[in-house]
PDB file of N, CA and C in Angstrom:
ATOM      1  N   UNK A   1     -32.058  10.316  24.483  1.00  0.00           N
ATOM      2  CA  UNK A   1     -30.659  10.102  24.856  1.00  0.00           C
ATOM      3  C   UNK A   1     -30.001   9.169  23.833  1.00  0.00           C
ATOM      4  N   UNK A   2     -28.886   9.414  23.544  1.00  0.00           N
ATOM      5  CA  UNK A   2     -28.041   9.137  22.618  1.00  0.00           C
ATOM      6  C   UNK A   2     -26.823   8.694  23.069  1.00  0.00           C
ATOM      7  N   UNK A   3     -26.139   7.267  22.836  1.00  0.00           N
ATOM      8  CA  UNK A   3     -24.743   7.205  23.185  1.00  0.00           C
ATOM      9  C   UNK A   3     -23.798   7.527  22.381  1.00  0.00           C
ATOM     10  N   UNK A   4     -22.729   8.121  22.668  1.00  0.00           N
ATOM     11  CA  UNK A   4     -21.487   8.525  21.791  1.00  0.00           C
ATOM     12  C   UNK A   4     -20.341   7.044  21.562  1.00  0.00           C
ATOM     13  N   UNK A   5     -20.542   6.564  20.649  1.00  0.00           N
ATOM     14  CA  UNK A   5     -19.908   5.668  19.991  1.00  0.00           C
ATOM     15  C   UNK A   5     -17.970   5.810  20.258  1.00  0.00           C
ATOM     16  N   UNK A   6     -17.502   6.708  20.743  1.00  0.00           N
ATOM     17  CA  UNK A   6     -16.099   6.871  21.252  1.00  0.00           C
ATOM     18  C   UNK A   6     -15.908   7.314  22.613  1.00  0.00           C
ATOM     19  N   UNK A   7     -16.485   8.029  23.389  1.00  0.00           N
ATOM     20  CA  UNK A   7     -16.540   7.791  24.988  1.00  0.00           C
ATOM     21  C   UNK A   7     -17.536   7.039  25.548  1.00  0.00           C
ATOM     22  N   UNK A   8     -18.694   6.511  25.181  1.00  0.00           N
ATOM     23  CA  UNK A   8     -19.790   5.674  25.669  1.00  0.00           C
ATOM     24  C   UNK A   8     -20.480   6.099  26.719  1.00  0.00           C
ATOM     25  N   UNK A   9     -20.459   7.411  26.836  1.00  0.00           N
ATOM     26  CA  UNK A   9     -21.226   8.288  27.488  1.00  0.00           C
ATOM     27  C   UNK A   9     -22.767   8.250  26.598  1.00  0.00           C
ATOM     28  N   UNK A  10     -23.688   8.941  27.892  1.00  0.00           N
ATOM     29  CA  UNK A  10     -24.942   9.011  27.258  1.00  0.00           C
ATOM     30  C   UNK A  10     -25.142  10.789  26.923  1.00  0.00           C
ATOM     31  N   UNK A  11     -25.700  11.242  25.622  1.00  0.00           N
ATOM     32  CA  UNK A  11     -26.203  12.397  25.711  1.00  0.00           C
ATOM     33  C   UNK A  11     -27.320  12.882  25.015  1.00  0.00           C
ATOM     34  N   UNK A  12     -27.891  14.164  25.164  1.00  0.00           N
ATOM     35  CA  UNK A  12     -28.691  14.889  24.304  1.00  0.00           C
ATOM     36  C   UNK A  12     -28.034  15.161  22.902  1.00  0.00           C
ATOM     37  N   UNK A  13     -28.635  14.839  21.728  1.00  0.00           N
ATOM     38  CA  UNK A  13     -28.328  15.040  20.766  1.00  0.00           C
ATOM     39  C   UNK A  13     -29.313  16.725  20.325  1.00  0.00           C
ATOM     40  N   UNK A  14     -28.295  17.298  19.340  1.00  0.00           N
ATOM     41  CA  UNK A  14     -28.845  18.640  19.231  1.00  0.00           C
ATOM     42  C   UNK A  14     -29.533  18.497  17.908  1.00  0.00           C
ATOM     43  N   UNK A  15     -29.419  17.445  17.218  1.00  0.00           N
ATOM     44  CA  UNK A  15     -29.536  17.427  15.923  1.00  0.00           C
ATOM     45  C   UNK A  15     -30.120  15.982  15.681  1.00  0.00           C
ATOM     46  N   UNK A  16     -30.952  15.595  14.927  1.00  0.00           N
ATOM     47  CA  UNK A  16     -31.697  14.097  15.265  1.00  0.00           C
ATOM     48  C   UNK A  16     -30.466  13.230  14.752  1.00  0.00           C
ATOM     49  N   UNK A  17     -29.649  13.628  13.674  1.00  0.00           N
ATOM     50  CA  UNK A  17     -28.695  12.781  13.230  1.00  0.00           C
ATOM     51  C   UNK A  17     -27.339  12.598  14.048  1.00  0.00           C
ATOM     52  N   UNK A  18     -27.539  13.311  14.834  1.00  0.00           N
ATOM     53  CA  UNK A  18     -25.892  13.710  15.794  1.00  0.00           C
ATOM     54  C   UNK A  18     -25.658  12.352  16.442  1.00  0.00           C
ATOM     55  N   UNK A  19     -24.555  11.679  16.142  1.00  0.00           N
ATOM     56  CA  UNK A  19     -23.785  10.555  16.644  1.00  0.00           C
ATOM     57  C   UNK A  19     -22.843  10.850  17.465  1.00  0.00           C
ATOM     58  N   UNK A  20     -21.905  11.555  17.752  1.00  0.00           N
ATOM     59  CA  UNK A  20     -21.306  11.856  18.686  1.00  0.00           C
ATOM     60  C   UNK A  20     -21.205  13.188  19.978  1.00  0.00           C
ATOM     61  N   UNK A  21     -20.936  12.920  20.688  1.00  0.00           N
ATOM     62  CA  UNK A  21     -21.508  14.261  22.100  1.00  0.00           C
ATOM     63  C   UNK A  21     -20.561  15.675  21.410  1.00  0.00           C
ATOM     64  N   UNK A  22     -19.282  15.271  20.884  1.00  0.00           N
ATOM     65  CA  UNK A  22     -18.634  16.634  20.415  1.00  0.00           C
ATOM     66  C   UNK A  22     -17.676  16.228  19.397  1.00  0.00           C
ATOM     67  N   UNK A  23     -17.073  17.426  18.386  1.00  0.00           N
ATOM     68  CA  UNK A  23     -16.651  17.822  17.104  1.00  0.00           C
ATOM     69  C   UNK A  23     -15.275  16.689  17.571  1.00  0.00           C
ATOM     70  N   UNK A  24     -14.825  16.821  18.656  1.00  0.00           N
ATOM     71  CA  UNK A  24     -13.683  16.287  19.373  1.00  0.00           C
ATOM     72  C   UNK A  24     -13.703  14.506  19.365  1.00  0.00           C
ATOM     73  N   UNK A  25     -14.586  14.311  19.595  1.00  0.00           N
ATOM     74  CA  UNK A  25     -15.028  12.907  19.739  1.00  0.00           C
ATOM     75  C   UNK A  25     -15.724  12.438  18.609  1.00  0.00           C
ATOM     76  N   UNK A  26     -15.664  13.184  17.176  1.00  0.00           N
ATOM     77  CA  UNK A  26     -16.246  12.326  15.969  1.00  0.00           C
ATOM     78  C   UNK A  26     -14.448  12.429  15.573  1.00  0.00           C
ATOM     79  N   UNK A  27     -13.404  13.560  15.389  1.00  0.00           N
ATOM     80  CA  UNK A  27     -12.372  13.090  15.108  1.00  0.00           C
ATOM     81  C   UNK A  27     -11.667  12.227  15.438  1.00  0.00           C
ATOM     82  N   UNK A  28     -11.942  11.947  16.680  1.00  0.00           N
ATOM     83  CA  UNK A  28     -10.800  10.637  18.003  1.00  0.00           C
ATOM     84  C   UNK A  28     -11.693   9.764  17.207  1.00  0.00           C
ATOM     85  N   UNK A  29     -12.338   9.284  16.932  1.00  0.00           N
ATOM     86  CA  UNK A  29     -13.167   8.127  17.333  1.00  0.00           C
ATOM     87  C   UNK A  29     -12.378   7.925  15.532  1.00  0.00           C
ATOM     88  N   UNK A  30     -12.525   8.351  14.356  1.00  0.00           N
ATOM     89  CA  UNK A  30     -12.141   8.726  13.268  1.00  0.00           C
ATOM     90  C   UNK A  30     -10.744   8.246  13.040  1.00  0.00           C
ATOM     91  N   UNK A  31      -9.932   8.854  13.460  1.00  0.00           N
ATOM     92  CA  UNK A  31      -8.733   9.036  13.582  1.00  0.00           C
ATOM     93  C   UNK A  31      -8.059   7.749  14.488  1.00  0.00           C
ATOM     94  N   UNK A  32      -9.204   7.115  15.551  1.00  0.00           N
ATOM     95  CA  UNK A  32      -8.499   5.947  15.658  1.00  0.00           C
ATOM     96  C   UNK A  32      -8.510   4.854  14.883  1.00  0.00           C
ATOM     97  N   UNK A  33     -10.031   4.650  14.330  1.00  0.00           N
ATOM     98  CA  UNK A  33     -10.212   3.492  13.705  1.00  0.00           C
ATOM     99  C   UNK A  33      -9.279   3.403  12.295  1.00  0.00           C
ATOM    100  N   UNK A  34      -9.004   4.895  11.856  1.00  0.00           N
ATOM    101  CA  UNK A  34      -7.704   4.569  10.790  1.00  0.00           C
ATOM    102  C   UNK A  34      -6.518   4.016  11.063  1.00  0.00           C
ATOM    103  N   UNK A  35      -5.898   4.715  12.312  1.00  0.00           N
ATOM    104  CA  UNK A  35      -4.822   4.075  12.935  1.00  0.00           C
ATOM    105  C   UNK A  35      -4.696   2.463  12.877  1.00  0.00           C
ATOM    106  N   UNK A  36      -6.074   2.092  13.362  1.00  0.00           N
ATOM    107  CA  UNK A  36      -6.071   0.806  13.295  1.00  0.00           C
ATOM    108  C   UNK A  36      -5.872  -0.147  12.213  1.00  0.00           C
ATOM    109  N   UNK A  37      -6.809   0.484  10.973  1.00  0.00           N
ATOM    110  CA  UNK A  37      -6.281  -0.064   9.949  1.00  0.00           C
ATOM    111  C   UNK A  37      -5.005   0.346   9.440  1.00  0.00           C
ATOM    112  N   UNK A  38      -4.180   1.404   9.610  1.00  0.00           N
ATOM    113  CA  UNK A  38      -3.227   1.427   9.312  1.00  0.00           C
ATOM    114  C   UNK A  38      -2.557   0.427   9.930  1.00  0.00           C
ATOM    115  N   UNK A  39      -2.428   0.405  10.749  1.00  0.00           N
ATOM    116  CA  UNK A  39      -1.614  -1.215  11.690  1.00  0.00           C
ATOM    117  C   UNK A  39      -1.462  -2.066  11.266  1.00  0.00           C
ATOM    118  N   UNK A  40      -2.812  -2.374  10.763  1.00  0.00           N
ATOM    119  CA  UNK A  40      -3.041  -3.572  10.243  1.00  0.00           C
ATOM    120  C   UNK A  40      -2.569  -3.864   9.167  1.00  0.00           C
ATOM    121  N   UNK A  41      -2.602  -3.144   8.031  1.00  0.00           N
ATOM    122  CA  UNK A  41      -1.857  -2.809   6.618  1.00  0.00           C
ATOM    123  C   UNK A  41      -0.313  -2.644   6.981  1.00  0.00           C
ATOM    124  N   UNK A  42      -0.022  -2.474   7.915  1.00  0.00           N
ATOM    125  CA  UNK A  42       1.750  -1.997   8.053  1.00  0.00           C
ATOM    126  C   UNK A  42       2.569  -2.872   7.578  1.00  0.00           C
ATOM    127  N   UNK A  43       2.145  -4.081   8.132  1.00  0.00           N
ATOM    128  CA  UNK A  43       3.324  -5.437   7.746  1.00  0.00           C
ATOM    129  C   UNK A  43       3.618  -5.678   5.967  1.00  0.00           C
ATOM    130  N   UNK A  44       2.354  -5.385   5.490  1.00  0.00           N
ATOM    131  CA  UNK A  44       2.329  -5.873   3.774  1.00  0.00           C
ATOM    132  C   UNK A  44       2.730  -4.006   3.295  1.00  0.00           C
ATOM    133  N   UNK A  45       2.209  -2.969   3.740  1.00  0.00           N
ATOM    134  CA  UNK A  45       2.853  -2.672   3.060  1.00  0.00           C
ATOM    135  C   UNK A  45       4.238  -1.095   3.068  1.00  0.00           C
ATOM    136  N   UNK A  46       4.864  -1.801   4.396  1.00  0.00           N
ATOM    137  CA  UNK A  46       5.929  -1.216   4.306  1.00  0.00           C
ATOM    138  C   UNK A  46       6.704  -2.283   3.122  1.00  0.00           C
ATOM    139  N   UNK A  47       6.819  -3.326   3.083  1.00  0.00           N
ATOM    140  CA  UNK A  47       7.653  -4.453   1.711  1.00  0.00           C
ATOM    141  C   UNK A  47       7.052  -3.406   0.670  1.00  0.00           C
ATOM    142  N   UNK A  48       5.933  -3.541   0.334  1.00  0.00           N
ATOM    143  CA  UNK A  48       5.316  -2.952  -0.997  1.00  0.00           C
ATOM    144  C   UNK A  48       5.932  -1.731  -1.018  1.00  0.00           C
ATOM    145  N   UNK A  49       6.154  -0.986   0.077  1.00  0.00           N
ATOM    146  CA  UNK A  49       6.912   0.785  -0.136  1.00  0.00           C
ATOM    147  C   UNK A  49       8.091   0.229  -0.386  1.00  0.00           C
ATOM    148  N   UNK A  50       9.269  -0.328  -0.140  1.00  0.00           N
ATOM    149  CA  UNK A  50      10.420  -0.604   0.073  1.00  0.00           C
ATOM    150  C   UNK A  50      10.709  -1.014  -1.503  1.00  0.00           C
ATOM    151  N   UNK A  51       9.872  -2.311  -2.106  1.00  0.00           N
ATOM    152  CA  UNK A  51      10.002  -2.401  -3.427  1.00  0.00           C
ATOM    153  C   UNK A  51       9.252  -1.563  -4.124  1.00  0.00           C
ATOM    154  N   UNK A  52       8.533  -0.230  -4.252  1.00  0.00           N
ATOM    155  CA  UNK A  52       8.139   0.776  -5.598  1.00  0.00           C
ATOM    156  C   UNK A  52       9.225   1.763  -5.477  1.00  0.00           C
ATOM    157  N   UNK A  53      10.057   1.674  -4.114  1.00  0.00           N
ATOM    158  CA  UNK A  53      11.145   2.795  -4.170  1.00  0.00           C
ATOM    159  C   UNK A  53      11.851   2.354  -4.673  1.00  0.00           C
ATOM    160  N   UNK A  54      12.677   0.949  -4.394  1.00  0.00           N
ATOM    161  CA  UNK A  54      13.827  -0.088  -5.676  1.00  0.00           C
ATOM    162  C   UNK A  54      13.712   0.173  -6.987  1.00  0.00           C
ATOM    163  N   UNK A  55      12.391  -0.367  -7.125  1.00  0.00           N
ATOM    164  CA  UNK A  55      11.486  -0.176  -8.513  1.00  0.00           C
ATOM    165  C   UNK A  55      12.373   1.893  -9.275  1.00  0.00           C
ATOM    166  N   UNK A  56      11.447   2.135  -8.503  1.00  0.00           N
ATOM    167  CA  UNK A  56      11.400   3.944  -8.776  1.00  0.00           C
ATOM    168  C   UNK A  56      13.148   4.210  -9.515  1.00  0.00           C
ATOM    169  N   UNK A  57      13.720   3.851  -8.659  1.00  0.00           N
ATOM    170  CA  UNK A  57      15.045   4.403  -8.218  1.00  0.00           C
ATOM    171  C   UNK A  57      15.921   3.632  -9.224  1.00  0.00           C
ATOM    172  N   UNK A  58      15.949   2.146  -9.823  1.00  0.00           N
ATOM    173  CA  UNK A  58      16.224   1.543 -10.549  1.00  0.00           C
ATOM    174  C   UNK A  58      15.442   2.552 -12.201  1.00  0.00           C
ATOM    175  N   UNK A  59      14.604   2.613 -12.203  1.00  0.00           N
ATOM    176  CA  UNK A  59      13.750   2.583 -13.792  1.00  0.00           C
ATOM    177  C   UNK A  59      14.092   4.143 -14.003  1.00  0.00           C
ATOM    178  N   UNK A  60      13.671   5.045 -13.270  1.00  0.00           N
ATOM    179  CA  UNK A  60      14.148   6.509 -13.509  1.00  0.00           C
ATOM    180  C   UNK A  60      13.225   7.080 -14.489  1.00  0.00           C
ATOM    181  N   UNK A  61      14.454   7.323 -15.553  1.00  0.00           N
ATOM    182  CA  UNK A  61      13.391   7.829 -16.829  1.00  0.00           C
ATOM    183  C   UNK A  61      13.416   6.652 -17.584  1.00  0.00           C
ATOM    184  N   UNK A  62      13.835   5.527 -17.832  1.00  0.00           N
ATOM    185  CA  UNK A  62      14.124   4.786 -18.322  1.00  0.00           C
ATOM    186  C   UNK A  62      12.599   3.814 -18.193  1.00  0.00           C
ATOM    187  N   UNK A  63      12.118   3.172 -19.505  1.00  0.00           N
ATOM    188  CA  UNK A  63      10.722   2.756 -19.579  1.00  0.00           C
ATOM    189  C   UNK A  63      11.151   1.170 -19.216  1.00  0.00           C
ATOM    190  N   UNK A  64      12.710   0.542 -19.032  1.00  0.00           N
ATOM    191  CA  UNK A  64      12.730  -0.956 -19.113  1.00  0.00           C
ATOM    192  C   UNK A  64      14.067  -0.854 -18.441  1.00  0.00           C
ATOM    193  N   UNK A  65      14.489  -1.727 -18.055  1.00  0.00           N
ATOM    194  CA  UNK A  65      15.682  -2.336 -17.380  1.00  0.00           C
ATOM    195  C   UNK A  65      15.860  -3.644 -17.145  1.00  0.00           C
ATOM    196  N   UNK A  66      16.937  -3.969 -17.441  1.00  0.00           N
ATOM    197  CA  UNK A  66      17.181  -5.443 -16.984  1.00  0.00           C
ATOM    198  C   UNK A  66      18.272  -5.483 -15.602  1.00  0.00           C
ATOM    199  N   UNK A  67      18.261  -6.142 -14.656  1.00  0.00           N
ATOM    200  CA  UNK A  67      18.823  -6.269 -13.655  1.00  0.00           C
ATOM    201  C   UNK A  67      18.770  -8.263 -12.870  1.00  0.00           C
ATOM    202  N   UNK A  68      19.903  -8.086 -12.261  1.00  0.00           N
ATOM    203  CA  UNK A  68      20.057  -9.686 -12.080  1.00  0.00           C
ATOM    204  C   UNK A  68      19.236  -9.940 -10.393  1.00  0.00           C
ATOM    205  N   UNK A  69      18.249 -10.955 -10.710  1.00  0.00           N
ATOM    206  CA  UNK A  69      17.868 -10.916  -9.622  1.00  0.00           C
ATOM    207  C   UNK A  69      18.610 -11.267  -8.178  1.00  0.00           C
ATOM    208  N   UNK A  70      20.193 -11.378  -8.205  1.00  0.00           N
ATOM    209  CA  UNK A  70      20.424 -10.791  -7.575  1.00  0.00           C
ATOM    210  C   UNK A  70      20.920  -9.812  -6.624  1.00  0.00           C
ATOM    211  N   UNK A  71      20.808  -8.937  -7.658  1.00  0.00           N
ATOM    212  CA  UNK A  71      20.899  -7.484  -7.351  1.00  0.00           C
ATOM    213  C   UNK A  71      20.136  -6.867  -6.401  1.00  0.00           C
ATOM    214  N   UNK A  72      18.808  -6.881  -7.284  1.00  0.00           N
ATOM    215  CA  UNK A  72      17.694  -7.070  -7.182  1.00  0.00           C
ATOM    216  C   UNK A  72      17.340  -7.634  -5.151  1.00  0.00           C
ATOM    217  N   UNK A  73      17.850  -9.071  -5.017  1.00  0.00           N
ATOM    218  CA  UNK A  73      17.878  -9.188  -3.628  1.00  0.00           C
ATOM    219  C   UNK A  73      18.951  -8.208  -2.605  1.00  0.00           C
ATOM    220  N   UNK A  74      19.972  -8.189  -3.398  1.00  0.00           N
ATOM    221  CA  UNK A  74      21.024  -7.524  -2.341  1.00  0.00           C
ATOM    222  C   UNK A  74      20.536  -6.197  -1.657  1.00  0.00           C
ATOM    223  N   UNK A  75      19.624  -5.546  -3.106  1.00  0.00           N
ATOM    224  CA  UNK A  75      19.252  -4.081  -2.577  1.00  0.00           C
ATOM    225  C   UNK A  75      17.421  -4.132  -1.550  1.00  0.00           C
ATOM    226  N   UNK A  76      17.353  -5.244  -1.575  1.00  0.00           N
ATOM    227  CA  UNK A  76      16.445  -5.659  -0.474  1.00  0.00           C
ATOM    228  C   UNK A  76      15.050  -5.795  -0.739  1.00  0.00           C
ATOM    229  N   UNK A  77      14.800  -5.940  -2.526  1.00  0.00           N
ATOM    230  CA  UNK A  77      13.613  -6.283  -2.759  1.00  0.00           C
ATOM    231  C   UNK A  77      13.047  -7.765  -2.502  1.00  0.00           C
ATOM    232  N   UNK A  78      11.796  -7.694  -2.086  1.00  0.00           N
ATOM    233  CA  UNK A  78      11.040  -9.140  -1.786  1.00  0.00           C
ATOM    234  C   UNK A  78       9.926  -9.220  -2.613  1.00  0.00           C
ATOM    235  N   UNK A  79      10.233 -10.472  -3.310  1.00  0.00           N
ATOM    236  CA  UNK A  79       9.695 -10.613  -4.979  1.00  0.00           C
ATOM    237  C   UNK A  79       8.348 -11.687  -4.105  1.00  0.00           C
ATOM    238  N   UNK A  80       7.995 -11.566  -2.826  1.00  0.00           N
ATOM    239  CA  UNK A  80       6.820 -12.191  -2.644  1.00  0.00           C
ATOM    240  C   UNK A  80       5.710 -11.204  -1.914  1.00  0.00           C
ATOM    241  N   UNK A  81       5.693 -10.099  -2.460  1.00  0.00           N
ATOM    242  CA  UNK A  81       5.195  -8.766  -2.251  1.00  0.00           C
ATOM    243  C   UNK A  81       4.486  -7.997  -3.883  1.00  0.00           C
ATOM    244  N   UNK A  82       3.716  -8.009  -4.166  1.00  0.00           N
ATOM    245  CA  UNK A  82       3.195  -7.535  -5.487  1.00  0.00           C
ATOM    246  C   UNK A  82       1.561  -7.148  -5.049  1.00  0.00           C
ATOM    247  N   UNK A  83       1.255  -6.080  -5.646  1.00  0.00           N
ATOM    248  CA  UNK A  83       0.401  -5.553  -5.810  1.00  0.00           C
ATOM    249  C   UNK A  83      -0.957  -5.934  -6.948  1.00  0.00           C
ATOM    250  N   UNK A  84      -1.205  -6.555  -7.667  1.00  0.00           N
ATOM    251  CA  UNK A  84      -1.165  -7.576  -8.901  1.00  0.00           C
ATOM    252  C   UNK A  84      -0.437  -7.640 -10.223  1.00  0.00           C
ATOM    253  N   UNK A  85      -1.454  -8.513 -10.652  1.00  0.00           N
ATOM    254  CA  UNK A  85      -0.556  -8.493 -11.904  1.00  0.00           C
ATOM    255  C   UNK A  85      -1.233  -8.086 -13.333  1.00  0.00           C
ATOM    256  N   UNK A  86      -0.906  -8.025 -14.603  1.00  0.00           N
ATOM    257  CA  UNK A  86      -1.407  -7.317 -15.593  1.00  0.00           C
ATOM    258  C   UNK A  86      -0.688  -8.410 -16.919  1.00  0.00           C
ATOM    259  N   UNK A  87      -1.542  -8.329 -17.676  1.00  0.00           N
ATOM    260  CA  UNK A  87      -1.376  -8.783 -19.198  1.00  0.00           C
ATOM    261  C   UNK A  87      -0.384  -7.796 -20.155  1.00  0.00           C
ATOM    262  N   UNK A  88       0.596  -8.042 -20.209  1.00  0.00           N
ATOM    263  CA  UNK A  88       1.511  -6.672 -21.216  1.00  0.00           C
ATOM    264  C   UNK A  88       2.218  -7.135 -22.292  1.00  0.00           C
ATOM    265  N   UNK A  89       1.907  -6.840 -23.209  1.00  0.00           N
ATOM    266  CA  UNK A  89       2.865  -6.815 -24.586  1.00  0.00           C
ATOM    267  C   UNK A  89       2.889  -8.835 -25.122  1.00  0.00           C
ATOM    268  N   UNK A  90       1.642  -9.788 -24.489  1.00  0.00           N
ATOM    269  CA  UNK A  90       1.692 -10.729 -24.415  1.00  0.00           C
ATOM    270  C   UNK A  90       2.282 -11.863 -23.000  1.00  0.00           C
ATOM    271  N   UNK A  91       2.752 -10.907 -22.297  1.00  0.00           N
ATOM    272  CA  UNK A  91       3.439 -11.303 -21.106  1.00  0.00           C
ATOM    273  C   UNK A  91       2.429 -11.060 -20.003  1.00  0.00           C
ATOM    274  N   UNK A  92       2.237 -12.247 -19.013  1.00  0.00           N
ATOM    275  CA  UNK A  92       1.779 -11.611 -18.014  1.00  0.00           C
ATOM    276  C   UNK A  92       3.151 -11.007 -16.472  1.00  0.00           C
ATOM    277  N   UNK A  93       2.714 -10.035 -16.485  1.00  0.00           N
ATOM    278  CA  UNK A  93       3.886  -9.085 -15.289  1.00  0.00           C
ATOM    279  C   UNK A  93       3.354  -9.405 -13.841  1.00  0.00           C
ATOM    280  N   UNK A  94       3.975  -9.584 -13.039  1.00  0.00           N
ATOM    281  CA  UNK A  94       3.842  -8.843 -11.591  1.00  0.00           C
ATOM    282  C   UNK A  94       4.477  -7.533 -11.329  1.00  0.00           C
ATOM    283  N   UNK A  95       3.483  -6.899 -10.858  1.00  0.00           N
ATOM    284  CA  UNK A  95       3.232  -5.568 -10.369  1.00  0.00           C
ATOM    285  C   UNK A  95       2.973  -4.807  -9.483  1.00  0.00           C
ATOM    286  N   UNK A  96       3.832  -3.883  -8.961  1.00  0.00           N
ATOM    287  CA  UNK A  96       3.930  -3.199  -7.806  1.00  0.00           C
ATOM    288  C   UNK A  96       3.539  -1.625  -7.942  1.00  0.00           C
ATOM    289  N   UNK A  97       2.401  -1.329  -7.874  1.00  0.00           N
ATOM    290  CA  UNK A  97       1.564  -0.357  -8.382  1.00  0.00           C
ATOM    291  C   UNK A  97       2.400  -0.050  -9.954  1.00  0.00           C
ATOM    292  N   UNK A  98       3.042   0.978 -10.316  1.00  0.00           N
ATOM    293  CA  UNK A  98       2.982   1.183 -11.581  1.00  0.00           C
ATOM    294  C   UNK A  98       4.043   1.377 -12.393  1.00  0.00           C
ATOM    295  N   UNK A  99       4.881  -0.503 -11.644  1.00  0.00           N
ATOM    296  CA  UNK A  99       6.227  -0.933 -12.076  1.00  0.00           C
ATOM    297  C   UNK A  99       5.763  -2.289 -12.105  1.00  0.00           C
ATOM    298  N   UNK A 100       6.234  -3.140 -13.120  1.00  0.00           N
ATOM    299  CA  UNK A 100       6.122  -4.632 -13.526  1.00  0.00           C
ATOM    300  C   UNK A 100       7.022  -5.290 -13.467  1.00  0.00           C
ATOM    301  N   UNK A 101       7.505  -6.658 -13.143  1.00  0.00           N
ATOM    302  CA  UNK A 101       8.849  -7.206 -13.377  1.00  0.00           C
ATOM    303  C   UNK A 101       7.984  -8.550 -13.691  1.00  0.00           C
ATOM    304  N   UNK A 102       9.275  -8.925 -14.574  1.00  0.00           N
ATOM    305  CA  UNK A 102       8.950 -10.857 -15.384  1.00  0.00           C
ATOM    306  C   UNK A 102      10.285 -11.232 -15.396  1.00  0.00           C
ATOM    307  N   UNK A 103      10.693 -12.611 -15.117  1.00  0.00           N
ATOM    308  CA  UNK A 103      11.580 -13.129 -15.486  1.00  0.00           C
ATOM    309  C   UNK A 103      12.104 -13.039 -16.585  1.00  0.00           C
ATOM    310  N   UNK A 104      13.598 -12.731 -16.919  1.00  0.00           N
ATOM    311  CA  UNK A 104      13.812 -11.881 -18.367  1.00  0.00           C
ATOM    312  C   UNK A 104      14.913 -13.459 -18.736  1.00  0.00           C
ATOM    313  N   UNK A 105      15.690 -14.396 -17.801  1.00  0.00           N
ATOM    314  CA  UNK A 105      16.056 -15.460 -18.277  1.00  0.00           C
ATOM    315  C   UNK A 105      16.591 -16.251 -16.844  1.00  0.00           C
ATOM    316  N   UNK A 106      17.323 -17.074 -16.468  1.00  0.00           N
ATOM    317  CA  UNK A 106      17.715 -18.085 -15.221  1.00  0.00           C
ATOM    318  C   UNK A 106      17.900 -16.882 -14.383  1.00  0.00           C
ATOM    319  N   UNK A 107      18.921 -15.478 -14.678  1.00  0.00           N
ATOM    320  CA  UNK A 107      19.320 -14.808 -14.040  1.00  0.00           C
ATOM    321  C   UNK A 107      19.178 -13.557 -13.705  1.00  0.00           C
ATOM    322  N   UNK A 108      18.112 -13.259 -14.737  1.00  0.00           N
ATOM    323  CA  UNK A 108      18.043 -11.915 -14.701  1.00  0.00           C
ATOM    324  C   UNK A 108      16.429 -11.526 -14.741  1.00  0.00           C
ATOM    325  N   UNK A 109      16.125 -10.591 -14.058  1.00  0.00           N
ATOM    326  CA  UNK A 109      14.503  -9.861 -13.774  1.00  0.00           C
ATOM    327  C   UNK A 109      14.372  -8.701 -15.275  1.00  0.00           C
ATOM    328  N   UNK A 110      13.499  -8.280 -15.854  1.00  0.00           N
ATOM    329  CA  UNK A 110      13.111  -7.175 -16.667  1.00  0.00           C
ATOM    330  C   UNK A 110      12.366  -6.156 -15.913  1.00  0.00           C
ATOM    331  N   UNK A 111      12.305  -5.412 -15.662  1.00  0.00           N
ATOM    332  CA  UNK A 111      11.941  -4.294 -14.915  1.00  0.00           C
ATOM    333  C   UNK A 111      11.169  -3.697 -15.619  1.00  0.00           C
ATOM    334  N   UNK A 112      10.101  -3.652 -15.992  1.00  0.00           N
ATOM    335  CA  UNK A 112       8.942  -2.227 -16.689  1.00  0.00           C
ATOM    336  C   UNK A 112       8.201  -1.273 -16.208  1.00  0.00           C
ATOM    337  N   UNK A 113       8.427   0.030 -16.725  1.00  0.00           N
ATOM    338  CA  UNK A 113       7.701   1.230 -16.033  1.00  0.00           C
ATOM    339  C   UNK A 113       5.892   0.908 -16.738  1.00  0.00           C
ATOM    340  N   UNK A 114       4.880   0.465 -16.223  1.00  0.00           N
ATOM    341  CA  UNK A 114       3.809   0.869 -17.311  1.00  0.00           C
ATOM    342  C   UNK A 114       3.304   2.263 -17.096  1.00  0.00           C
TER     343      UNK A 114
END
């Protein structure tokens, strides 16, 4: 006898490796524990979606941009949200998957596509 790890029922396993009683109950059991981590991830990174779409939508085809940071705030990016950061062209960037920004002077952000 075997317990199923998502209803906690006891059963016959058909197979010596079989962990769960049915096909139904290895997906639930699956499918919740992602949920969960999705949850958990939600708070950091809906910000992180919100700024690669700014990012996106600002840079285009364009490999650089300069924009005033606050622009930059008005359109609702939160510059305490980054994904890491990277060594570029002598500069180190913060980076939001595979957009960079550095302080470009008092007022203004540089925007880089890498």
């Amino acid at each position: 006898m075997k317990t199923d790890p998502y209803t906690l029922t006891q059963f016959n396993p058909k197979r010596s490796n079989q962990k769960f009683e049915s096909v139904a109950n290895r997906i639930a059991f699956h499918n919740k524990k992602a949920k969960e981590l999705r949850d958990r991830k939600k708070a950091v990174d809906s910000h992180l979606e919100k700024n690669r779409k700014i990012l996106e939508e600002l840079l285009k085809e364009e490999k650089m941009v300069i924009k005033s940071k606050e622009f930059l705030l008005g359109k609702g990016f939160n510059f305490g949200y980054i994904t890491h950061t990277v060594y570029y062209n002598g500069l180190t960037l913060k980076c939001i998957y595979h957009f960079g920004f550095i302080q470009h002077d008092n007022l203004n952000i540089k925007l880089i596509k890498l």
